[in-house]
Protein backbone atom coordinates (compact mmCIF):
# COMPACT_ATOMS: atom_id res chain seq x y z
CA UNK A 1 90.84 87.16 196.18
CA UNK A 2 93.28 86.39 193.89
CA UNK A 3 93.52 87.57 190.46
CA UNK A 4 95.09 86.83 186.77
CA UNK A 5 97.19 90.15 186.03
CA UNK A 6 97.79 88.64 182.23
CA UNK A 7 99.53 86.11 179.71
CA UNK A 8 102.64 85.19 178.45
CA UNK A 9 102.58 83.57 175.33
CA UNK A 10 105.48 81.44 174.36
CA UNK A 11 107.43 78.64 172.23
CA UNK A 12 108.69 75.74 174.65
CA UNK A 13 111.48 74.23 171.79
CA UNK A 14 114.64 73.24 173.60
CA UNK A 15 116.47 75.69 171.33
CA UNK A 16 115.79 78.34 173.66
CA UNK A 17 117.15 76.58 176.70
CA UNK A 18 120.47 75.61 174.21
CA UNK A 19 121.11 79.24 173.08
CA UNK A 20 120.65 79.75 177.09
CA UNK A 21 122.87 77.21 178.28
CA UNK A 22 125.54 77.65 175.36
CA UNK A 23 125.44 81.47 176.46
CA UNK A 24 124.79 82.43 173.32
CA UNK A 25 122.74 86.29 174.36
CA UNK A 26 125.28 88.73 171.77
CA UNK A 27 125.50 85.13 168.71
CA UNK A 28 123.99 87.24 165.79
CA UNK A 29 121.87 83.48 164.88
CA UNK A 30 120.30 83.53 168.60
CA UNK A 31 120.26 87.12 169.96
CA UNK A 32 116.65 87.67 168.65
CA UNK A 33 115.35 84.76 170.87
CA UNK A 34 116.81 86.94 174.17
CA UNK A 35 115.63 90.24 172.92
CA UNK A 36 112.01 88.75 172.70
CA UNK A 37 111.96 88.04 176.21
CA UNK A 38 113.80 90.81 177.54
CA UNK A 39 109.84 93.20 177.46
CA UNK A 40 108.56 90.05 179.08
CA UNK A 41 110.86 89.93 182.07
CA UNK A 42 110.39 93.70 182.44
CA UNK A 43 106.55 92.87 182.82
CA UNK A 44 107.40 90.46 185.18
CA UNK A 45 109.17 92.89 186.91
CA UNK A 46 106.24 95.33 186.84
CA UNK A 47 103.27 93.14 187.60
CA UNK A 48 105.35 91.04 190.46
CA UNK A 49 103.25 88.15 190.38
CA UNK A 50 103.25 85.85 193.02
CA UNK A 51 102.84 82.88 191.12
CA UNK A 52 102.84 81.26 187.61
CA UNK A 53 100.36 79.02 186.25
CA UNK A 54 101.92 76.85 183.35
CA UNK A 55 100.52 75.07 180.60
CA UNK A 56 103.02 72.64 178.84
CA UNK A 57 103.04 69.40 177.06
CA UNK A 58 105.73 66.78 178.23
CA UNK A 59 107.67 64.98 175.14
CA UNK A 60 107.52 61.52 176.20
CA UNK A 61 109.93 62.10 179.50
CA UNK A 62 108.35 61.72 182.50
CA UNK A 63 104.39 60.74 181.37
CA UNK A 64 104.88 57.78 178.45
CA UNK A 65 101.91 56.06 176.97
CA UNK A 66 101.04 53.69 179.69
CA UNK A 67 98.76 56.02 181.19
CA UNK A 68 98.22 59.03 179.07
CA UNK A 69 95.68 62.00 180.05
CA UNK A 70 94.50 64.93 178.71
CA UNK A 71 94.85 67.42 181.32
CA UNK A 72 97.68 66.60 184.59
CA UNK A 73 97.76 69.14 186.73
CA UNK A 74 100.57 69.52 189.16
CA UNK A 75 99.81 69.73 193.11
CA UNK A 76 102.93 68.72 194.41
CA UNK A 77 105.67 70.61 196.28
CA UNK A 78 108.75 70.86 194.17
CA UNK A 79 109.84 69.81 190.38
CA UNK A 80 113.20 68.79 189.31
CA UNK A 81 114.53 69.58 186.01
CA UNK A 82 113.97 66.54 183.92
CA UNK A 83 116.42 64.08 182.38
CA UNK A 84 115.55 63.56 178.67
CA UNK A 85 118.39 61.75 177.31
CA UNK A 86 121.34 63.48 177.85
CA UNK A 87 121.50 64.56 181.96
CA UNK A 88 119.25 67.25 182.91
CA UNK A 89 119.89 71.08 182.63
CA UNK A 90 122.35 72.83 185.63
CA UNK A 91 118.89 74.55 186.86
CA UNK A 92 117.57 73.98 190.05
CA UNK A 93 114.08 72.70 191.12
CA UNK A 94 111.10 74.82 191.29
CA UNK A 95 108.74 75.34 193.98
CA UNK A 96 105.24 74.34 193.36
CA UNK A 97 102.31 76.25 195.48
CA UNK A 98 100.00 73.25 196.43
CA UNK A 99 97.37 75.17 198.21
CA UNK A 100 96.26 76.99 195.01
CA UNK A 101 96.62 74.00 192.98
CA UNK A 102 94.51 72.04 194.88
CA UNK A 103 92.04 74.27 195.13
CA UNK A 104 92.25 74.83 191.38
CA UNK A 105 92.22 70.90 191.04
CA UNK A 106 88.31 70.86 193.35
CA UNK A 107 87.14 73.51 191.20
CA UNK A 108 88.10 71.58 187.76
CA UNK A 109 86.22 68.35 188.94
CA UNK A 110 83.59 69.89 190.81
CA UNK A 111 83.08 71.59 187.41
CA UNK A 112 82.94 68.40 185.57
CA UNK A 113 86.49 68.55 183.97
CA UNK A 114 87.75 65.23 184.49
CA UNK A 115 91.45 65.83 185.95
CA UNK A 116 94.47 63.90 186.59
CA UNK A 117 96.77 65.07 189.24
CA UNK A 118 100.96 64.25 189.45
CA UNK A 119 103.49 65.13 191.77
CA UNK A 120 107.45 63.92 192.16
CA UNK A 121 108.15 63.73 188.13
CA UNK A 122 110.26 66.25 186.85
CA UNK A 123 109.76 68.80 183.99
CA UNK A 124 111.16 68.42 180.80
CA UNK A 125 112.08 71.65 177.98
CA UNK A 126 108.15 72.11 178.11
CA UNK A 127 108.39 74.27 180.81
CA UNK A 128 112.07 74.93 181.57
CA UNK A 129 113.20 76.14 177.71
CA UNK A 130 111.32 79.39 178.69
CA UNK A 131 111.36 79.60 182.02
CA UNK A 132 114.97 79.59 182.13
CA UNK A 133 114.56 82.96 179.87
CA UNK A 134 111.95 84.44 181.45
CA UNK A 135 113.22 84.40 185.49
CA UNK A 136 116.24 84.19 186.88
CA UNK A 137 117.78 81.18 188.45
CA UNK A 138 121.00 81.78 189.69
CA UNK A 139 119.56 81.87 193.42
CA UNK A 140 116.43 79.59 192.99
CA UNK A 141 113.88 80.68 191.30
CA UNK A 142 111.81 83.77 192.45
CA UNK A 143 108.53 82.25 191.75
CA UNK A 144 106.65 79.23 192.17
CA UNK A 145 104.33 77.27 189.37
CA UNK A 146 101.51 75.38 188.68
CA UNK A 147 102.07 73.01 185.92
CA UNK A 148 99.33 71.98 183.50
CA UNK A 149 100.10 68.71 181.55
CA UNK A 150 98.47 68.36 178.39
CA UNK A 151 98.34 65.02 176.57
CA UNK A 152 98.54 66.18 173.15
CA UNK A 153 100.96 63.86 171.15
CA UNK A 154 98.80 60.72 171.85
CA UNK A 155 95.29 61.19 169.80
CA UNK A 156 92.46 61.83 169.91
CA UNK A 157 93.29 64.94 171.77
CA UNK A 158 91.08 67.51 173.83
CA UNK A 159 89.32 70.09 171.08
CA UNK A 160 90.41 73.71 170.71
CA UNK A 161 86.93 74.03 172.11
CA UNK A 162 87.29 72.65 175.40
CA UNK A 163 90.83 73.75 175.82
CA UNK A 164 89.34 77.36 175.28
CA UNK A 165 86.63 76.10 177.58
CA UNK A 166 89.07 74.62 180.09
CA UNK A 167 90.84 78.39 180.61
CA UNK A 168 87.51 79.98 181.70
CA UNK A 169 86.78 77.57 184.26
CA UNK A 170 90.20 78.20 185.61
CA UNK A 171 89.65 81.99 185.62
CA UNK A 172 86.57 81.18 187.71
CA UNK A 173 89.24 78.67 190.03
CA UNK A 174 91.84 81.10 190.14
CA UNK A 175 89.69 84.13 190.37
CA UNK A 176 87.99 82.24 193.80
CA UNK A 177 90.83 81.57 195.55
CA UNK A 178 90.20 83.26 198.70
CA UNK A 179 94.23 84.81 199.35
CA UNK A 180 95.04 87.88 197.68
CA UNK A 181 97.39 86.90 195.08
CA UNK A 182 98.52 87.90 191.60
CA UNK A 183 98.75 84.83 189.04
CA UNK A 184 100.52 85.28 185.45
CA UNK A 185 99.62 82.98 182.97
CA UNK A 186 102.15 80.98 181.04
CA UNK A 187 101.45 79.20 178.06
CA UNK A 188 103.51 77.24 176.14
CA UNK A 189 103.71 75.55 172.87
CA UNK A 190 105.44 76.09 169.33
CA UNK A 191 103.60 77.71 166.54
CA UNK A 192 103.82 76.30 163.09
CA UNK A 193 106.60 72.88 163.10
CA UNK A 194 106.65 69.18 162.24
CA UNK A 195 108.94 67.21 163.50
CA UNK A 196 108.15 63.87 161.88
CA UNK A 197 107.45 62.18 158.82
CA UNK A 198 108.47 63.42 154.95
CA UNK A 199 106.85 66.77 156.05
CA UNK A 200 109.31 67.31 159.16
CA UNK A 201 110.26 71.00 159.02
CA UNK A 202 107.75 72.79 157.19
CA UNK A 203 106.95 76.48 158.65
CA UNK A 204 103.88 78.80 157.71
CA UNK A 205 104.65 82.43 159.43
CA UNK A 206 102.01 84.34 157.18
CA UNK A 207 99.63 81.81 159.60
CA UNK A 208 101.79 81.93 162.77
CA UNK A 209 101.05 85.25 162.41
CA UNK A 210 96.73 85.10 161.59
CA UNK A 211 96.98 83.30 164.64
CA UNK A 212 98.21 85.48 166.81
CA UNK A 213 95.80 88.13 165.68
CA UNK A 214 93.34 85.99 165.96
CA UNK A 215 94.50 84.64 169.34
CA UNK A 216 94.48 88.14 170.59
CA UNK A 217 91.23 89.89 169.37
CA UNK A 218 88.70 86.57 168.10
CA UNK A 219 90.06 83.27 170.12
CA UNK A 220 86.60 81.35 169.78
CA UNK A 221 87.77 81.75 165.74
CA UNK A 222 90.44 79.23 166.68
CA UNK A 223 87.97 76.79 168.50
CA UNK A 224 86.09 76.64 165.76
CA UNK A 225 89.08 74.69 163.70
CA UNK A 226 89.76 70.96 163.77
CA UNK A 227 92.90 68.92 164.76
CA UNK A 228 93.37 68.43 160.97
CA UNK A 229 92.60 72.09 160.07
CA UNK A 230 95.45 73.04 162.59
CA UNK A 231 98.13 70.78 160.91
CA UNK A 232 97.30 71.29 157.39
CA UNK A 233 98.17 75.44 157.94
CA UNK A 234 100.78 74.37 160.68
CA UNK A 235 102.29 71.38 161.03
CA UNK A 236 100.95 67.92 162.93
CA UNK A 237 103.67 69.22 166.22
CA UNK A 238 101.59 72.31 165.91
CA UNK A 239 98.67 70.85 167.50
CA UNK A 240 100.65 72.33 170.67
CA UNK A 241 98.92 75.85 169.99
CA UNK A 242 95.68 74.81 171.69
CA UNK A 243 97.52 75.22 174.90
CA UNK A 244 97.32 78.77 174.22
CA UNK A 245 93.51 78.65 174.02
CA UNK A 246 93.76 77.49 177.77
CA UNK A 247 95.79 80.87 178.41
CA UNK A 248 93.38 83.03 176.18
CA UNK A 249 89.96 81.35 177.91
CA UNK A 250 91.45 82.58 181.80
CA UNK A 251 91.57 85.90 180.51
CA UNK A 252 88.79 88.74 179.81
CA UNK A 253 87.51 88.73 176.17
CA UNK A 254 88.70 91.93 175.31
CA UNK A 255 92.58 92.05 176.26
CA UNK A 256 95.42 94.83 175.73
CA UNK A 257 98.46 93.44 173.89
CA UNK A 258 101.55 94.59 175.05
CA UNK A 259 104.23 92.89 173.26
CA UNK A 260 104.68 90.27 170.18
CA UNK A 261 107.69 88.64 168.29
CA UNK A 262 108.41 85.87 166.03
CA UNK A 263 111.45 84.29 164.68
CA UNK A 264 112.23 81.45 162.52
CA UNK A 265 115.82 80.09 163.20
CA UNK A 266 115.54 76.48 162.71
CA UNK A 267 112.60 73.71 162.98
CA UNK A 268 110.30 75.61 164.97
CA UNK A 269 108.95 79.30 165.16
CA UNK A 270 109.80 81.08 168.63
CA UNK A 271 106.88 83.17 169.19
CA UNK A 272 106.11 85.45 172.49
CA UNK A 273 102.97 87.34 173.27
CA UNK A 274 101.84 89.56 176.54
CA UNK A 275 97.99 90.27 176.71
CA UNK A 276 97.49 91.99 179.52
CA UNK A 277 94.07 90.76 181.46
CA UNK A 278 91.09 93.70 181.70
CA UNK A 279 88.89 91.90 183.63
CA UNK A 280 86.58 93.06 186.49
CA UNK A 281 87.31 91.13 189.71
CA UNK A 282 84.70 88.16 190.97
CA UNK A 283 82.50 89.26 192.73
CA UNK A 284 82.50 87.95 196.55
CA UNK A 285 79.25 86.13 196.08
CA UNK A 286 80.36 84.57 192.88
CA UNK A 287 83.49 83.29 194.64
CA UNK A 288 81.80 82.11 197.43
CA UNK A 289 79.22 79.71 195.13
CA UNK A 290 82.41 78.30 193.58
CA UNK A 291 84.14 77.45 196.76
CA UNK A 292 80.98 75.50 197.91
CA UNK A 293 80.73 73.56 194.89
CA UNK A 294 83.94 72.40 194.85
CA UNK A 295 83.51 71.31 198.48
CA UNK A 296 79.76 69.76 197.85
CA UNK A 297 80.84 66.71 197.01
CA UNK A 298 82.38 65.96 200.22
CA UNK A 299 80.27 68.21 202.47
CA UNK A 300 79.04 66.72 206.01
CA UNK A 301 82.14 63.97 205.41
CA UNK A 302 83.51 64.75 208.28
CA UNK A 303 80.71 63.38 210.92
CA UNK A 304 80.99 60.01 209.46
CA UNK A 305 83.65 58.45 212.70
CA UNK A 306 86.82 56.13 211.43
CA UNK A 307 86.54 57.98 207.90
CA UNK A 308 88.97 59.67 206.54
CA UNK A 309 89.33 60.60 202.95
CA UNK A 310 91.93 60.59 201.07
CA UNK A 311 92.16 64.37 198.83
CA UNK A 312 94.87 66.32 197.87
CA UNK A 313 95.81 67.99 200.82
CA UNK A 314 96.65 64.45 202.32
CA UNK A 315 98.04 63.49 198.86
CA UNK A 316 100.55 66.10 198.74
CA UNK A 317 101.33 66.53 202.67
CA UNK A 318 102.00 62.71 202.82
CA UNK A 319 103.42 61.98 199.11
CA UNK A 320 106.98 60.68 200.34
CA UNK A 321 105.32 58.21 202.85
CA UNK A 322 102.87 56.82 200.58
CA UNK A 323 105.96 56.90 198.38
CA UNK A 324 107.80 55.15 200.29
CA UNK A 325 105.25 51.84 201.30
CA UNK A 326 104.05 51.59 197.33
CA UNK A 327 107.70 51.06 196.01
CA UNK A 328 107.35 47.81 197.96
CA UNK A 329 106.32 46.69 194.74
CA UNK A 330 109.79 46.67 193.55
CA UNK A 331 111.72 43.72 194.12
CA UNK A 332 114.94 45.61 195.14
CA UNK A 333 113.19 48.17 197.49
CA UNK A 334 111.47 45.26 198.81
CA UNK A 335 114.37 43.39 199.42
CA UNK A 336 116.45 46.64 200.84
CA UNK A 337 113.50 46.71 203.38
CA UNK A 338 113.53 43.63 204.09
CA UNK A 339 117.19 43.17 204.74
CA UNK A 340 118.29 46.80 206.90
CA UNK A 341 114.65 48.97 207.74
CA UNK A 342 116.41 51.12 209.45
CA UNK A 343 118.78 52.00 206.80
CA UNK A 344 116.19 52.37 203.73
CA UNK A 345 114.70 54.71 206.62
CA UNK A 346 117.53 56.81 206.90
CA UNK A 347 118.23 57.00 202.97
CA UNK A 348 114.69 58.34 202.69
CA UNK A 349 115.37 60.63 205.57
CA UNK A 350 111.93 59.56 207.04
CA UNK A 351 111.14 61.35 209.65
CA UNK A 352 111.21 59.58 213.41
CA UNK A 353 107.38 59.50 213.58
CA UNK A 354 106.60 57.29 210.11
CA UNK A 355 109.69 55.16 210.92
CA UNK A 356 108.37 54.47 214.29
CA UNK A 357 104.30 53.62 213.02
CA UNK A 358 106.18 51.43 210.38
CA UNK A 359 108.34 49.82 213.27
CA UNK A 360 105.31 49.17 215.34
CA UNK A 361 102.86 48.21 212.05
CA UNK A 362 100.72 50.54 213.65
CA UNK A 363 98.25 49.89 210.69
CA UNK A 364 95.68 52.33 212.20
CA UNK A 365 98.04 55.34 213.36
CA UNK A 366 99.40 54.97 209.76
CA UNK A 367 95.72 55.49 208.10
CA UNK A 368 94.83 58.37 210.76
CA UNK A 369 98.52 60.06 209.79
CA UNK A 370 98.09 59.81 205.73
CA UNK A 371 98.45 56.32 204.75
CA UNK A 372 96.48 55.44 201.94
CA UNK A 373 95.30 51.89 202.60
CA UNK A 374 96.16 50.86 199.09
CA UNK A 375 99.71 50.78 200.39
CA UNK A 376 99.40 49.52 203.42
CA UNK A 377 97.88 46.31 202.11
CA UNK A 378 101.13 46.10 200.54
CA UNK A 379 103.32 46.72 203.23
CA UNK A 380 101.23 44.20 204.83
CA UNK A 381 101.63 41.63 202.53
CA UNK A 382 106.28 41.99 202.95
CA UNK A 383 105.54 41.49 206.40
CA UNK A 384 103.26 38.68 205.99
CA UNK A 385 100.22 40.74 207.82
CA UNK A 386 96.73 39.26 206.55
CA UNK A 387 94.74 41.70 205.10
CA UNK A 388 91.78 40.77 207.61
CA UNK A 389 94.34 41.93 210.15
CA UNK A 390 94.68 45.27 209.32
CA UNK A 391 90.91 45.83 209.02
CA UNK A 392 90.73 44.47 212.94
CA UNK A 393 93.61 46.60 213.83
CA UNK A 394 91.49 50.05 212.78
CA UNK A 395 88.61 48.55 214.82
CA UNK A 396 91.04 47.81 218.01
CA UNK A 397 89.51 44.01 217.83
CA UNK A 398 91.49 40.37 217.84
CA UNK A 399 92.20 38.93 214.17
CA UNK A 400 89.89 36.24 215.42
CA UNK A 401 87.48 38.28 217.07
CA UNK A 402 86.82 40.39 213.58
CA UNK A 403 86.93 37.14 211.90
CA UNK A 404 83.66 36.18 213.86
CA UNK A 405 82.15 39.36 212.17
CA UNK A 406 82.47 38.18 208.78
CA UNK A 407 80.63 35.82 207.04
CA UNK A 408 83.25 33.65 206.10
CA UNK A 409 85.92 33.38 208.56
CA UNK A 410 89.12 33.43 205.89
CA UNK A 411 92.45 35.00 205.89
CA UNK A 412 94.00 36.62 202.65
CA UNK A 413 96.30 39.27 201.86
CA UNK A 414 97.68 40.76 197.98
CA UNK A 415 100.69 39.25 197.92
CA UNK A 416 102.17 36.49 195.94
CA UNK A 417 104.10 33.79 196.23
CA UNK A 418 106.44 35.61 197.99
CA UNK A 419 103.87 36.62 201.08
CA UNK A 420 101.99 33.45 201.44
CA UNK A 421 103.85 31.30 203.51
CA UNK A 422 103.88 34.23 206.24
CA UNK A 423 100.34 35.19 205.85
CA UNK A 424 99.54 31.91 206.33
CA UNK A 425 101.97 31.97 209.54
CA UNK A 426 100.26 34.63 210.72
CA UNK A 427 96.88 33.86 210.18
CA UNK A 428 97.68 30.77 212.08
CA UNK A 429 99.37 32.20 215.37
């Protein structure tokens, strides 16, 4: 089973990725930030995890407040190094580990945590300030990550309490994962800062530093504080620390503390912890009765014929496809599709097998292989395919013959005025 071998606690401000980047280890101003991590990345070294779990809050880069949820977690492949205004940082992607996240992702749900899920958007200084500290890059990265989004700029906000809550139901998700593998926590978030308003800059170390002790030896102290309590001892940005409470609830309740510093060198205080996890593993049967609740939902699914649901394992393992077909809702991918196939193909190096089922509108083969139907309705509608087409398709019947299964015998499809004129070509022919 796999198993949480501790937590690093840490500041995400994008200081710490410009004293990295301006090579700045032996400048007397930002030596103390490299020191702090250098007992970290010999812990790393020690425990050899094979992945990182990674709680972060984006700043407005790639999640803005058209949608805006509380907890994202990441199931995809790969994560690019975000672009927040200036060009991204030279640092490479990082590798994602899909099959842990999605089981993490059932458990949350099946739980009653109500999750979002995001793959192919980039991370911003949230996670790659300290990551680019704590591992090194120069080859890839060594490790791969789970990325926990938390909506926390936008209120209202999840509590301290169910943030604390949140991190021991992903003990139990982490800690029933059937494949022996060590997971170190990382959490993320500054201590006391505000970056806004007539109070922007104000600092309170003597409570930076209650809250660490507090963080380490009485957490559900910290759950017991409001949003408001939180900003009037640290700052409104501040409300970043229940992050940490996520970190502190996967862990036992009694910890070891290895390490702890704090420094002050400009808007926000870079603080870095290591509590070491003591807890006993799951037991089997334990694991066991969380892996078949996370499955209930969806248990005896597959003996229902022609059904085939669409979870994260098909999310993930078909994300460019589904990709591709939904960006028909831009006008200029549209249009490129429309004009050359073949090349908008090859310039999303699709591979032989999708280009052909798109070639052939093989609506059903596309649905069997991954296809949500969501997009193929709108593939359907730039190639002027009615709607009642596609459904006749997956049943290997005539348009006309499925027609005479329906109460009303109409053709439609979701496009505009774009796709009427050949839906109503085709419904004719």
């Amino acid at each position: 089973m796999a198993r949480i071998v501790g937590m690093i606690a840490t500041s995400h401000t994008p200081t710490i990725g410009f004293a990295f980047d301006g090579n700045k280890a032996e400048d007397p101003v930002w030596k103390p930030i490299f020191e702090a991590y250098k007992p970290i990345r010999a812990w790393l070294e020690e425990k050899k995890p094979d992945v990182l779990f990674m709680t972060y809050n984006d700043h407005v880069t790639s999640f803005f407040f058209d949608h805006y949820s509380p907890f994202v977690l990441g199931i995809g492949e790969e994560y690019a190094v975000a672009d927040e205004g200036g060009g991204p940082r030279n640092l490479p992607p990082i590798k994602g580990h899909p099959a842990l996240a999605r089981h993490i992702g059932n458990h949350l749900m099946a739980a009653e945590f109500d999750m979002s899920f995001f793959q192919g958007k980039p991370l911003d200084h949230g996670c790659f300030s300290p990551l680019s500290v704590l591992l090194d890059a120069s080859n890839g990265w060594p490790l791969p990550v789970i990325p926990l989004q938390m909506g926390v700029l936008q209120f209202p906000v999840p509590s301290a309490k169910r943030c604390y809550a949140l991190g021991q139901e992903l003990r139990t998700a982490i800690e029933s994962y059937p494949e022996d593998l060590k997971v170190a926590v990382v959490t993320t978030g500054g201590l006391s800062h505000q970056v806004h308003g007539e109070r922007s800059g104000f600092n309170n170390p003597p409570w930076d530093e209650q809250f660490m002790d507090l963080l380490e030896k009485d957490p559900v102290a910290l759950t017991r504080m409001t949003h408001a309590d939180h900003a009037r001892l640290g700052g409104m940005e501040s409300s970043e620390i229940i992050m940490w409470l996520v970190g502190r609830g996967m862990l036992s309740a009694s910890v070891k503390s290895l390490h702890r510093s704090y420094y002050l060198p400009s808007m926000t205080a870079i603080a870095t912890m290591v509590l070491e996890n003591q807890a006993e593993p799951l037991p089997k049967r334990e694991a066991a009765k969380a892996i078949e609740k996370a499955g209930e939902q969806l248990a005896g699914i597959e003996e229902l014929d022609g059904t085939y649901p669409f979870d994260l394992e098909r999310s993930v393992k078909n994300y460019k496809l589904n990709k591709f077909l939904h960006d028909l809702v831009i006008p200029e991918h549209r249009q490129a599709f429309v004009a050359d196939p073949e090349a908008l193909f090859a310039a999303w190096d699709l591979p032989e097998n999708e280009r052909q089922m798109i070639r052939d509108r093989d609506w059903i083969g596309l649905n069997r292989y991954g296809a949500i139907f969501f997009v193929l309705e709108k593939f359907a509608a730039v190639v002027g395919t009615p709607n009642p087409a596609i459904y006749a398709n997956f049943n290997g019947m005539s348009l006309p013959d499925f027609l005479k299964t329906r109460n009303t015998q109409v053709t439609y499809g979701t496009g505009g005025s774009e796709s009427h004129d050949k839906v109503e070509a085709t419904a004719a022919n």
